[in-house]
PDB file of N, CA and C in Angstrom:
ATOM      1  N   UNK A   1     -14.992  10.108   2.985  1.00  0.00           N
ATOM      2  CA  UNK A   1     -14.141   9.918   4.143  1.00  0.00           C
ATOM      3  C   UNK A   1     -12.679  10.001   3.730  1.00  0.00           C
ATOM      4  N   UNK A   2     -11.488  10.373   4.526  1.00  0.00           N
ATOM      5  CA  UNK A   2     -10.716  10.329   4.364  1.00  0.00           C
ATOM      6  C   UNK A   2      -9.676   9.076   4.571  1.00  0.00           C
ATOM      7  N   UNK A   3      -8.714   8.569   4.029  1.00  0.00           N
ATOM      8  CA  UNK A   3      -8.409   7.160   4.317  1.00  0.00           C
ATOM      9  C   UNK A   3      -6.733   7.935   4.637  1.00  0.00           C
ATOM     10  N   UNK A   4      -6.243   7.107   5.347  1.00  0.00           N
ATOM     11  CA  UNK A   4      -4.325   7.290   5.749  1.00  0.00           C
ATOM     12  C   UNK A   4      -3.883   6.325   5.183  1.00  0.00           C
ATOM     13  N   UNK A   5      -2.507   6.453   4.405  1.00  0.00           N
ATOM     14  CA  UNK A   5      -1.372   5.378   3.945  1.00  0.00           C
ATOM     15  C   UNK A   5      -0.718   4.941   4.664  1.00  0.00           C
ATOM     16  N   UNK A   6       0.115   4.188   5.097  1.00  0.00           N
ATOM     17  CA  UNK A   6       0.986   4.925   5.264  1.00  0.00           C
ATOM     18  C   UNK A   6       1.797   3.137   5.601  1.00  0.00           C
ATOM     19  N   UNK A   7       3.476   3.429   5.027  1.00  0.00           N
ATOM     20  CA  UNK A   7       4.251   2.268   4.651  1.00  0.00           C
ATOM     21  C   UNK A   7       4.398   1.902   5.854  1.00  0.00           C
ATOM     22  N   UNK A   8       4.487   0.992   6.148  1.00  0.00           N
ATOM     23  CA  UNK A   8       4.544   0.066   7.708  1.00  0.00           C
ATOM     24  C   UNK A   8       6.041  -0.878   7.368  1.00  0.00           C
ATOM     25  N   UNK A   9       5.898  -1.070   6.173  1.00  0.00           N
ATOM     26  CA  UNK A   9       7.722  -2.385   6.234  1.00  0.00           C
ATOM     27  C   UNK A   9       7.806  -2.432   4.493  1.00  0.00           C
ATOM     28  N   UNK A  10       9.151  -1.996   4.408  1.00  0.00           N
ATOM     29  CA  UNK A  10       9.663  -2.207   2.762  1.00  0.00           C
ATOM     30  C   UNK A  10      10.784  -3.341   3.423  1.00  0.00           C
ATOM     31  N   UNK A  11      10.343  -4.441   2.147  1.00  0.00           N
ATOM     32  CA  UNK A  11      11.471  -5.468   2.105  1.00  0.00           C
ATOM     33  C   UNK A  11      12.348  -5.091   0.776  1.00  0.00           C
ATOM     34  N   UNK A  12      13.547  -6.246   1.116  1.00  0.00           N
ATOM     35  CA  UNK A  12      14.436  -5.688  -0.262  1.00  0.00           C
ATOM     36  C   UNK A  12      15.254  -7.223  -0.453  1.00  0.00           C
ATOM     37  N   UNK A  13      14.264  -8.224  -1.631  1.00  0.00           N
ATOM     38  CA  UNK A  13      14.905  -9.678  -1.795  1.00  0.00           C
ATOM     39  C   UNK A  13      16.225  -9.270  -2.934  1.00  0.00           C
ATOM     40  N   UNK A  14      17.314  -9.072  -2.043  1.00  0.00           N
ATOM     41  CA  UNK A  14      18.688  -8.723  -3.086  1.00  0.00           C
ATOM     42  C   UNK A  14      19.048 -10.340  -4.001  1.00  0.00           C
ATOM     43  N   UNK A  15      18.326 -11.216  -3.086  1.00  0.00           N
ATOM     44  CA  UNK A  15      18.650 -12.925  -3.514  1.00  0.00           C
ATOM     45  C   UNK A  15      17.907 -12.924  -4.878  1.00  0.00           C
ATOM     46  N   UNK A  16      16.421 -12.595  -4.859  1.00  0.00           N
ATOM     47  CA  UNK A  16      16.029 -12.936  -5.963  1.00  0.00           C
ATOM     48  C   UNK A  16      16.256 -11.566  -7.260  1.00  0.00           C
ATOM     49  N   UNK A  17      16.458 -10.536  -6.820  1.00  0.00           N
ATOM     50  CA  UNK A  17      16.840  -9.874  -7.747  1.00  0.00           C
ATOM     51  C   UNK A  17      18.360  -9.987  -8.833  1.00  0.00           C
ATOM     52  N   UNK A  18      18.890 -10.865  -7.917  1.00  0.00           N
ATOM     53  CA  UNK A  18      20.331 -11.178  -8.884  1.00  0.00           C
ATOM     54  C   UNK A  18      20.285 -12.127  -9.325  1.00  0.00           C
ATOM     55  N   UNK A  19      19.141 -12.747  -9.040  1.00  0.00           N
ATOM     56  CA  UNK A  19      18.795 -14.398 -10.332  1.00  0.00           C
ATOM     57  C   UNK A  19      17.757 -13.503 -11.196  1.00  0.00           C
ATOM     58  N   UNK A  20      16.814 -12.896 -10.899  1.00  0.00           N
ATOM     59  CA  UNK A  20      15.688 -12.555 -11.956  1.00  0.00           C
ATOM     60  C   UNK A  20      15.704 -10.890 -12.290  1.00  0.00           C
ATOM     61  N   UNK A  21      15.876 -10.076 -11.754  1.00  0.00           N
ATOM     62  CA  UNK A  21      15.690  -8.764 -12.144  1.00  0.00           C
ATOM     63  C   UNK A  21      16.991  -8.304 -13.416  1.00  0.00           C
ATOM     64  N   UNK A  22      16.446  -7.544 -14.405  1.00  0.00           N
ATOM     65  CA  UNK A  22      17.267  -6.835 -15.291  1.00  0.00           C
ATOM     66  C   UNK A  22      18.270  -5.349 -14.341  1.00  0.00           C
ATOM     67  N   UNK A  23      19.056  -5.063 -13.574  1.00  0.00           N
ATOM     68  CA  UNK A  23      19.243  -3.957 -13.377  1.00  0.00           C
ATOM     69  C   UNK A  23      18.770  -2.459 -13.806  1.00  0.00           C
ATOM     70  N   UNK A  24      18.243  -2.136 -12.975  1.00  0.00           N
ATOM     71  CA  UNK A  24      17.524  -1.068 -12.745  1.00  0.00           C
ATOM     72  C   UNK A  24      18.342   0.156 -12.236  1.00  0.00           C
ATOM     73  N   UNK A  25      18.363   1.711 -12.731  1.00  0.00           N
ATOM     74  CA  UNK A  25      18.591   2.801 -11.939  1.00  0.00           C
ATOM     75  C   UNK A  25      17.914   3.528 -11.030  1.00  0.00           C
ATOM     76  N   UNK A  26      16.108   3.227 -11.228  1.00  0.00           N
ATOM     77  CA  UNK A  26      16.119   3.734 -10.274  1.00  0.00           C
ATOM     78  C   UNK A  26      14.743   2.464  -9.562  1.00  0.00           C
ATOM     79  N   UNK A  27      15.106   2.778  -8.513  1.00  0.00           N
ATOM     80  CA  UNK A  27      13.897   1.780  -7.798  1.00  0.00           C
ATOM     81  C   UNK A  27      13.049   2.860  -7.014  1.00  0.00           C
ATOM     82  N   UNK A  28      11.909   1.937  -6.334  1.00  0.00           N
ATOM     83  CA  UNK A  28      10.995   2.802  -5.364  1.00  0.00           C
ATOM     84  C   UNK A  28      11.570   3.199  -4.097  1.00  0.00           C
ATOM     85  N   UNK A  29      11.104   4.543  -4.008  1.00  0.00           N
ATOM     86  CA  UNK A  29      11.419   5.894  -3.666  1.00  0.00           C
ATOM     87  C   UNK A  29      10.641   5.564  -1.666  1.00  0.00           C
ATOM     88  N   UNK A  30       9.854   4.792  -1.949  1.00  0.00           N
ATOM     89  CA  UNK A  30       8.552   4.585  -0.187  1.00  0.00           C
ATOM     90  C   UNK A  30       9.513   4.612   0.799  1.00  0.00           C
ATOM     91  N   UNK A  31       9.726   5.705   1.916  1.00  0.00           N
ATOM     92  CA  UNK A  31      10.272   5.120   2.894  1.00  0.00           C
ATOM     93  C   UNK A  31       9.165   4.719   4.184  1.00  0.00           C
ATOM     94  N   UNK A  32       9.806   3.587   5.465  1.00  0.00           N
ATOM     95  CA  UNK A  32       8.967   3.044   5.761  1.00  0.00           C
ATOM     96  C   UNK A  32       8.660   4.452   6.817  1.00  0.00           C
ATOM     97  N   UNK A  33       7.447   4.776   7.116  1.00  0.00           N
ATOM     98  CA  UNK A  33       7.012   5.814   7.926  1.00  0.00           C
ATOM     99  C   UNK A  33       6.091   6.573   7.424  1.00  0.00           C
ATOM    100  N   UNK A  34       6.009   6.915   6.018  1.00  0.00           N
ATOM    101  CA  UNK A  34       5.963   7.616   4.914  1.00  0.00           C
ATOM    102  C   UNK A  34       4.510   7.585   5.069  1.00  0.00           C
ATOM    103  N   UNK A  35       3.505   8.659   4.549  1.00  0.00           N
ATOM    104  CA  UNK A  35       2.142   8.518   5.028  1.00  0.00           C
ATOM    105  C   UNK A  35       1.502   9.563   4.247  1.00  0.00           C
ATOM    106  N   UNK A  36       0.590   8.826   3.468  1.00  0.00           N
ATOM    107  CA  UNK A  36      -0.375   9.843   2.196  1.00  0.00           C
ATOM    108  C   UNK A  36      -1.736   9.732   2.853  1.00  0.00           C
ATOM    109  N   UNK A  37      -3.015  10.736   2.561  1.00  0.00           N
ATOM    110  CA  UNK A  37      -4.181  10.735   3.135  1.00  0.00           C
ATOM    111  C   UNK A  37      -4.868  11.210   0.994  1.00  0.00           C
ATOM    112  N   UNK A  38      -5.903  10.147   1.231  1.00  0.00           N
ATOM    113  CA  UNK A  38      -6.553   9.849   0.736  1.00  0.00           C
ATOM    114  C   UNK A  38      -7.738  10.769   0.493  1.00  0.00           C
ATOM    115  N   UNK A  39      -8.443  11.338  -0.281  1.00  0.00           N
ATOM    116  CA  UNK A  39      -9.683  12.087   0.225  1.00  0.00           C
ATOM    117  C   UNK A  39     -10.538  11.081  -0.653  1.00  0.00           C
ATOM    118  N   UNK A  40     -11.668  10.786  -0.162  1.00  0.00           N
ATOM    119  CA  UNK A  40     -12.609  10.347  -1.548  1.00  0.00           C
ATOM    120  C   UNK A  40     -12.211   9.494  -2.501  1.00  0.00           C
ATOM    121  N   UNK A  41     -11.743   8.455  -1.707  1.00  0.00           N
ATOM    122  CA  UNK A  41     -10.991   7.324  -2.395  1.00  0.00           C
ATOM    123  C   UNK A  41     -10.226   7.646  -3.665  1.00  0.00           C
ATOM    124  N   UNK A  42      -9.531   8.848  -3.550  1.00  0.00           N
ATOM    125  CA  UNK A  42      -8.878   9.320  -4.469  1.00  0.00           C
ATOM    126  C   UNK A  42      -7.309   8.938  -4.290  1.00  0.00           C
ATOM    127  N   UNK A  43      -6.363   8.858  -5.564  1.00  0.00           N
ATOM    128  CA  UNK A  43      -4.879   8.389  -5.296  1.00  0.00           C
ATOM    129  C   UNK A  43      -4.543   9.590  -4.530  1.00  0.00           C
ATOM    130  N   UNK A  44      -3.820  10.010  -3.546  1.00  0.00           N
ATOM    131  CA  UNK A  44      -2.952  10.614  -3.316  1.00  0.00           C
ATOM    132  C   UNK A  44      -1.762  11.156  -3.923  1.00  0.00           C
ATOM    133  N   UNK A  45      -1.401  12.617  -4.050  1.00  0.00           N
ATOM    134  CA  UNK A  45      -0.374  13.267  -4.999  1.00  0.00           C
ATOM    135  C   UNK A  45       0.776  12.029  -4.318  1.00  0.00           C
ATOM    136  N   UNK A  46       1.759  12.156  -5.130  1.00  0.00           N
ATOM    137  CA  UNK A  46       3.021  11.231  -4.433  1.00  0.00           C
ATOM    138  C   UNK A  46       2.793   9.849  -4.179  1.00  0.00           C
ATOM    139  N   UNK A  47       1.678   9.189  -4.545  1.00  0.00           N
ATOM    140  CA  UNK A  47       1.561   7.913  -4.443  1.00  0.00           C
ATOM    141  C   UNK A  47       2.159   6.525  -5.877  1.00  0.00           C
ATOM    142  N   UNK A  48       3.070   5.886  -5.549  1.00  0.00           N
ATOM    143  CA  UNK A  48       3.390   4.921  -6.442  1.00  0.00           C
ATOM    144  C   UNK A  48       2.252   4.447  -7.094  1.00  0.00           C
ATOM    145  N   UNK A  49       2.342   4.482  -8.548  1.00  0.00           N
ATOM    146  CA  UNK A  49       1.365   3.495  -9.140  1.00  0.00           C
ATOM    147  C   UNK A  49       0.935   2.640  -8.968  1.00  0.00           C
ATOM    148  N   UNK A  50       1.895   1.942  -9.602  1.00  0.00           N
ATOM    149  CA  UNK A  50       1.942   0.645  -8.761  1.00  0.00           C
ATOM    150  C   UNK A  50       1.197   0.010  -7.360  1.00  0.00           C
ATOM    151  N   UNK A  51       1.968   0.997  -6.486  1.00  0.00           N
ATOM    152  CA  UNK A  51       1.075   0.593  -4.983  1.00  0.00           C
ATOM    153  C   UNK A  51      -0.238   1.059  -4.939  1.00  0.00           C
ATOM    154  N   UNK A  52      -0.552   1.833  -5.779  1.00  0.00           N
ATOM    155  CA  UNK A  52      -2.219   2.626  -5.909  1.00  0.00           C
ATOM    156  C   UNK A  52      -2.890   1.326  -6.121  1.00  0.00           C
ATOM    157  N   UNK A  53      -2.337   1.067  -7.729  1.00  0.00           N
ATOM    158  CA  UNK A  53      -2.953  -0.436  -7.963  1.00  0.00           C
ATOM    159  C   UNK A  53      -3.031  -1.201  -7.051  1.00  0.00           C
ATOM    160  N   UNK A  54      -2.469  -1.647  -6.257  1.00  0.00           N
ATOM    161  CA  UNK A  54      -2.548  -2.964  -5.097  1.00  0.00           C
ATOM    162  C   UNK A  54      -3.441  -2.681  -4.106  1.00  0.00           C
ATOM    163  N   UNK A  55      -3.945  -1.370  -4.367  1.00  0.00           N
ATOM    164  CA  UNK A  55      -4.016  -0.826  -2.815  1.00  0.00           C
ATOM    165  C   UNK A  55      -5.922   0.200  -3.659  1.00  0.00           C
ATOM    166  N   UNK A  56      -5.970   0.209  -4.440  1.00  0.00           N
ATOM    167  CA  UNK A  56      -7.362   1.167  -4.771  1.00  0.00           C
ATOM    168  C   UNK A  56      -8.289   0.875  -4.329  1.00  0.00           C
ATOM    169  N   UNK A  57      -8.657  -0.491  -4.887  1.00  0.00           N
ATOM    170  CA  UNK A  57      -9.955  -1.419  -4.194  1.00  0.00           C
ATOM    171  C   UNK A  57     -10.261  -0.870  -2.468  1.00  0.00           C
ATOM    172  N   UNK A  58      -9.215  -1.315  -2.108  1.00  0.00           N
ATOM    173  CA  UNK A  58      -9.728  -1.268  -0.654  1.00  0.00           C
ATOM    174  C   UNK A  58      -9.411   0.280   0.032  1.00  0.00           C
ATOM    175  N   UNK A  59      -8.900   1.121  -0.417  1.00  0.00           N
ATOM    176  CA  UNK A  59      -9.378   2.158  -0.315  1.00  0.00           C
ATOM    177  C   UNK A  59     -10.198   2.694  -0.336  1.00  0.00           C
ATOM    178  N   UNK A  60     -10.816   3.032  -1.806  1.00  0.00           N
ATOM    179  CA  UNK A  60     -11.820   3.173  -2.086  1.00  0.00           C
ATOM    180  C   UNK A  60     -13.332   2.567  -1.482  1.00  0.00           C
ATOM    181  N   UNK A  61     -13.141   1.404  -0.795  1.00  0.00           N
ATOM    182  CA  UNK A  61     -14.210   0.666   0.393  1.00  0.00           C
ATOM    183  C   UNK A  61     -14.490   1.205   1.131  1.00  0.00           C
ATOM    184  N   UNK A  62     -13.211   1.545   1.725  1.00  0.00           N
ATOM    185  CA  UNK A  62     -12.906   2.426   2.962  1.00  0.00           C
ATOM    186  C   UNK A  62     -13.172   3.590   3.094  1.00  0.00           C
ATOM    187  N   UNK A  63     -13.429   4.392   1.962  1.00  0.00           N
ATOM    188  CA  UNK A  63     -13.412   5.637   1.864  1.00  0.00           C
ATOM    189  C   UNK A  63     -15.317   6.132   1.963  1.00  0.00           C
ATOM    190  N   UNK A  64     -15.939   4.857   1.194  1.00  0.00           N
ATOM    191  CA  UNK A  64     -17.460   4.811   0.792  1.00  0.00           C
ATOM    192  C   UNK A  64     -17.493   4.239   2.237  1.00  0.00           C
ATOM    193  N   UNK A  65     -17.248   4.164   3.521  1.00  0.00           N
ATOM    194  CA  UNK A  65     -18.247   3.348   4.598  1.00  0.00           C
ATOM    195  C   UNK A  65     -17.914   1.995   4.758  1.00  0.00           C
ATOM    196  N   UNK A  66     -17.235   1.587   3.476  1.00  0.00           N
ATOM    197  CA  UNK A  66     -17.248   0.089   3.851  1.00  0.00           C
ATOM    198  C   UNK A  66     -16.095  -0.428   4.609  1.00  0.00           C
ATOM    199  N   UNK A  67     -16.290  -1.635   4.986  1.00  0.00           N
ATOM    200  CA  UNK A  67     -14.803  -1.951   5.135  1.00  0.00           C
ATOM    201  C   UNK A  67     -15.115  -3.276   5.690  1.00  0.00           C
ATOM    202  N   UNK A  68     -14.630  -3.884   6.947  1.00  0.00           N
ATOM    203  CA  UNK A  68     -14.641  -5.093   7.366  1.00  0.00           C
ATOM    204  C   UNK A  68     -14.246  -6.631   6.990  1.00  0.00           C
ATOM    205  N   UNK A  69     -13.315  -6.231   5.678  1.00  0.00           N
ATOM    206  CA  UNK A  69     -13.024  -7.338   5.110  1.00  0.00           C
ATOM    207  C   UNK A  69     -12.568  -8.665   4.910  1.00  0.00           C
ATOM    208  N   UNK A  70     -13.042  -9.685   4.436  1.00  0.00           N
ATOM    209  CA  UNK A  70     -12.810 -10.974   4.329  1.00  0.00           C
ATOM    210  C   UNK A  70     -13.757 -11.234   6.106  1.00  0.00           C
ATOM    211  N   UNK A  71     -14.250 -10.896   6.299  1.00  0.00           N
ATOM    212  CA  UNK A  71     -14.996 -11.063   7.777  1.00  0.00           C
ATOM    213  C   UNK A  71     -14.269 -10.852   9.172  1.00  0.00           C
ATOM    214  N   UNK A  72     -13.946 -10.448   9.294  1.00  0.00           N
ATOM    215  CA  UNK A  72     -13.362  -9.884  10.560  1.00  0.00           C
ATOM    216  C   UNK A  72     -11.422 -10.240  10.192  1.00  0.00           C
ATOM    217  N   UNK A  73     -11.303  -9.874   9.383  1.00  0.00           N
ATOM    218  CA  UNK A  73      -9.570 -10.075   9.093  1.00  0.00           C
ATOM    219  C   UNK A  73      -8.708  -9.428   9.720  1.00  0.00           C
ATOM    220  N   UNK A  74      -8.892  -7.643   9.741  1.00  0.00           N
ATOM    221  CA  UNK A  74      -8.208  -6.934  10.730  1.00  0.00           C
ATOM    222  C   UNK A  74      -9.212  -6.504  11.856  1.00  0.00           C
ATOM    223  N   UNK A  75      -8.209  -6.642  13.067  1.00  0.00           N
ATOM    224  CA  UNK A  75      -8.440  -5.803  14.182  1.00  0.00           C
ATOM    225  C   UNK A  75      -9.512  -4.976  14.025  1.00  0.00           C
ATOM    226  N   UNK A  76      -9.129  -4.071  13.509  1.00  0.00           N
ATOM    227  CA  UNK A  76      -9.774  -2.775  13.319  1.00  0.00           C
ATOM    228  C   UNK A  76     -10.643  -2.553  11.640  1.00  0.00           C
ATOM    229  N   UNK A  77     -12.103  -2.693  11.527  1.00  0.00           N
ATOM    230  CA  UNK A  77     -12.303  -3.506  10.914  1.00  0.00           C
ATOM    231  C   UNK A  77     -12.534  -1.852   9.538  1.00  0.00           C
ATOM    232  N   UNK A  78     -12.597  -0.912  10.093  1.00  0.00           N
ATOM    233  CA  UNK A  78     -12.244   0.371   9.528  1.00  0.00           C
ATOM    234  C   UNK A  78     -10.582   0.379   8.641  1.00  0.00           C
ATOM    235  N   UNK A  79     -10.077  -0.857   8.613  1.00  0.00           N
ATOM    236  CA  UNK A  79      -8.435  -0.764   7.964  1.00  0.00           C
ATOM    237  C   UNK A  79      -8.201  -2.250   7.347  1.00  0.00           C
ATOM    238  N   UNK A  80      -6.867  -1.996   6.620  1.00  0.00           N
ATOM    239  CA  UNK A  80      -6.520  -3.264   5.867  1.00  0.00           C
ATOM    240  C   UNK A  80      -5.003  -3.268   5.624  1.00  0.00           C
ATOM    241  N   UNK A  81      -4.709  -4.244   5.327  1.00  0.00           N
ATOM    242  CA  UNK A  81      -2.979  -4.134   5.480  1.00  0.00           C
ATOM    243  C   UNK A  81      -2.573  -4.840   3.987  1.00  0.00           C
ATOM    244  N   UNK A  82      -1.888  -4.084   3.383  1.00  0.00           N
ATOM    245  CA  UNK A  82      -2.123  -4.350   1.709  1.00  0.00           C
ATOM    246  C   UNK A  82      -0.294  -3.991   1.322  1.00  0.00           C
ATOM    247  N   UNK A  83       0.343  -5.257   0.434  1.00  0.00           N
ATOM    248  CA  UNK A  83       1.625  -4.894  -0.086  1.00  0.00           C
ATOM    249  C   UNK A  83       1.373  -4.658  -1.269  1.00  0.00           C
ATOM    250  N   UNK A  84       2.419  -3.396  -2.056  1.00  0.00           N
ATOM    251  CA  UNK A  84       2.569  -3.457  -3.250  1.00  0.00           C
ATOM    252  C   UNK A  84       2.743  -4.770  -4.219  1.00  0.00           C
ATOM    253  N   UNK A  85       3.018  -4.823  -5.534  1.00  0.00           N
ATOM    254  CA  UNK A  85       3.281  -5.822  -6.380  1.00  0.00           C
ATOM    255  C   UNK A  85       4.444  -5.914  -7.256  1.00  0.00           C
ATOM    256  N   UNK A  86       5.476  -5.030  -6.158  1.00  0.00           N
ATOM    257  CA  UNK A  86       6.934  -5.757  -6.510  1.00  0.00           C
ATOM    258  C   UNK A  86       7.389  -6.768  -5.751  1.00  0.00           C
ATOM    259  N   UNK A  87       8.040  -7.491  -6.535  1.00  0.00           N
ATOM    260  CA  UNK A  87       8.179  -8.744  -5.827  1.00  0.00           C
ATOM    261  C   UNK A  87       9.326  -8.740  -5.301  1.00  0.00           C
ATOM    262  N   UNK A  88      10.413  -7.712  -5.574  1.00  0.00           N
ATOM    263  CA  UNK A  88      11.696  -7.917  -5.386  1.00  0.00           C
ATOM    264  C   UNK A  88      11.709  -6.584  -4.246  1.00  0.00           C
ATOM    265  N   UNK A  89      10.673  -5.797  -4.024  1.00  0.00           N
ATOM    266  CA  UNK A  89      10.945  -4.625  -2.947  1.00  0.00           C
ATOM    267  C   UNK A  89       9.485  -4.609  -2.599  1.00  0.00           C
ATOM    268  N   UNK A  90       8.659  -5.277  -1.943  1.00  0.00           N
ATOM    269  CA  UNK A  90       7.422  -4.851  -1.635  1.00  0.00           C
ATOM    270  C   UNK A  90       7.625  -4.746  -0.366  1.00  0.00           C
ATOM    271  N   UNK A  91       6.118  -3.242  -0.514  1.00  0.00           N
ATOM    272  CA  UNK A  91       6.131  -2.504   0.789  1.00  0.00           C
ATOM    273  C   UNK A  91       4.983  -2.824   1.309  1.00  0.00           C
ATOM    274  N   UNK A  92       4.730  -2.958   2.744  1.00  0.00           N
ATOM    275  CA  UNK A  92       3.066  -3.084   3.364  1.00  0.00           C
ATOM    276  C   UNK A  92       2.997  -1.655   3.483  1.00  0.00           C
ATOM    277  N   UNK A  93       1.734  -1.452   3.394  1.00  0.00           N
ATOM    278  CA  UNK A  93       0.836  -0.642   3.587  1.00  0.00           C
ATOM    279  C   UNK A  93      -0.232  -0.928   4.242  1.00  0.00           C
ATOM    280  N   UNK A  94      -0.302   0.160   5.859  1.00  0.00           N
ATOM    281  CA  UNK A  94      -1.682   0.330   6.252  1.00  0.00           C
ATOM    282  C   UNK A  94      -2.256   1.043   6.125  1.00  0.00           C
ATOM    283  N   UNK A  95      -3.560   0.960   6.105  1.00  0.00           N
ATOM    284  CA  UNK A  95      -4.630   1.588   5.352  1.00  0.00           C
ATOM    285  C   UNK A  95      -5.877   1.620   6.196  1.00  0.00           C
ATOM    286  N   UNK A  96      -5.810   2.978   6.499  1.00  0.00           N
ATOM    287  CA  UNK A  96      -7.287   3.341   7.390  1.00  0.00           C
ATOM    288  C   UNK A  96      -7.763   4.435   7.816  1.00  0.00           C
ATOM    289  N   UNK A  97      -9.292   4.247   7.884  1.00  0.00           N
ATOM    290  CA  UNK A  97     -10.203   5.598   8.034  1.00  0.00           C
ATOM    291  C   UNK A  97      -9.858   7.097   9.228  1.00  0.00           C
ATOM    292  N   UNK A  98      -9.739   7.800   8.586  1.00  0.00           N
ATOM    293  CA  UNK A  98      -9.756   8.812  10.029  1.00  0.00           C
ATOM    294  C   UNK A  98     -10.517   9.996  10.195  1.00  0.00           C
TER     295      UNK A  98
END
């Protein structure tokens, strides 16, 4: 099956990055709108690592038939709503069958 990405809300904690982050040149690239399709629970070309990681598991569910997770959690029980694992710019991601 094919699964859709696609960024729903990038935050940006400028508070905690000027107590804890080392300065960085370049940061993540996700804008919010932004939308990768999945084939075969496969990463998508252009997909952040990072967010792959946060985000494979339940793809990959999704992609095999499964889905419905944690028991009726989303709406739509074909999808899941999953943020990356930066802490200082994480993006949601929805995630679902089409």
């Amino acid at each position: 099956m094919k699964v859709k990405i696609t960024a729903i809300r990038k935050a940006d904690y400028t508070d905690l990055q000027a107590l804890y982050e080392n300065p960085i040149e370049h940061t993540c690239d996700v804008r919010e709108g932004q939308s990768w399709i999945s084939e075969n629970g496969e990463k998508p070309e252009g997909m952040c690592d990072s967010a792959w990681e946060s985000m494979r598991w339940f793809v990959q569910e999704l992609a095999a038939g499964r889905g419905n997770f944690y028991d009726g959690w989303m709406k739509n029980p074909s999808s899941a709503m999953i943020s990356c694992n930066d802490g200082f710019r994480p993006v949601s991601f929805y995630i679902c069958v089409i």
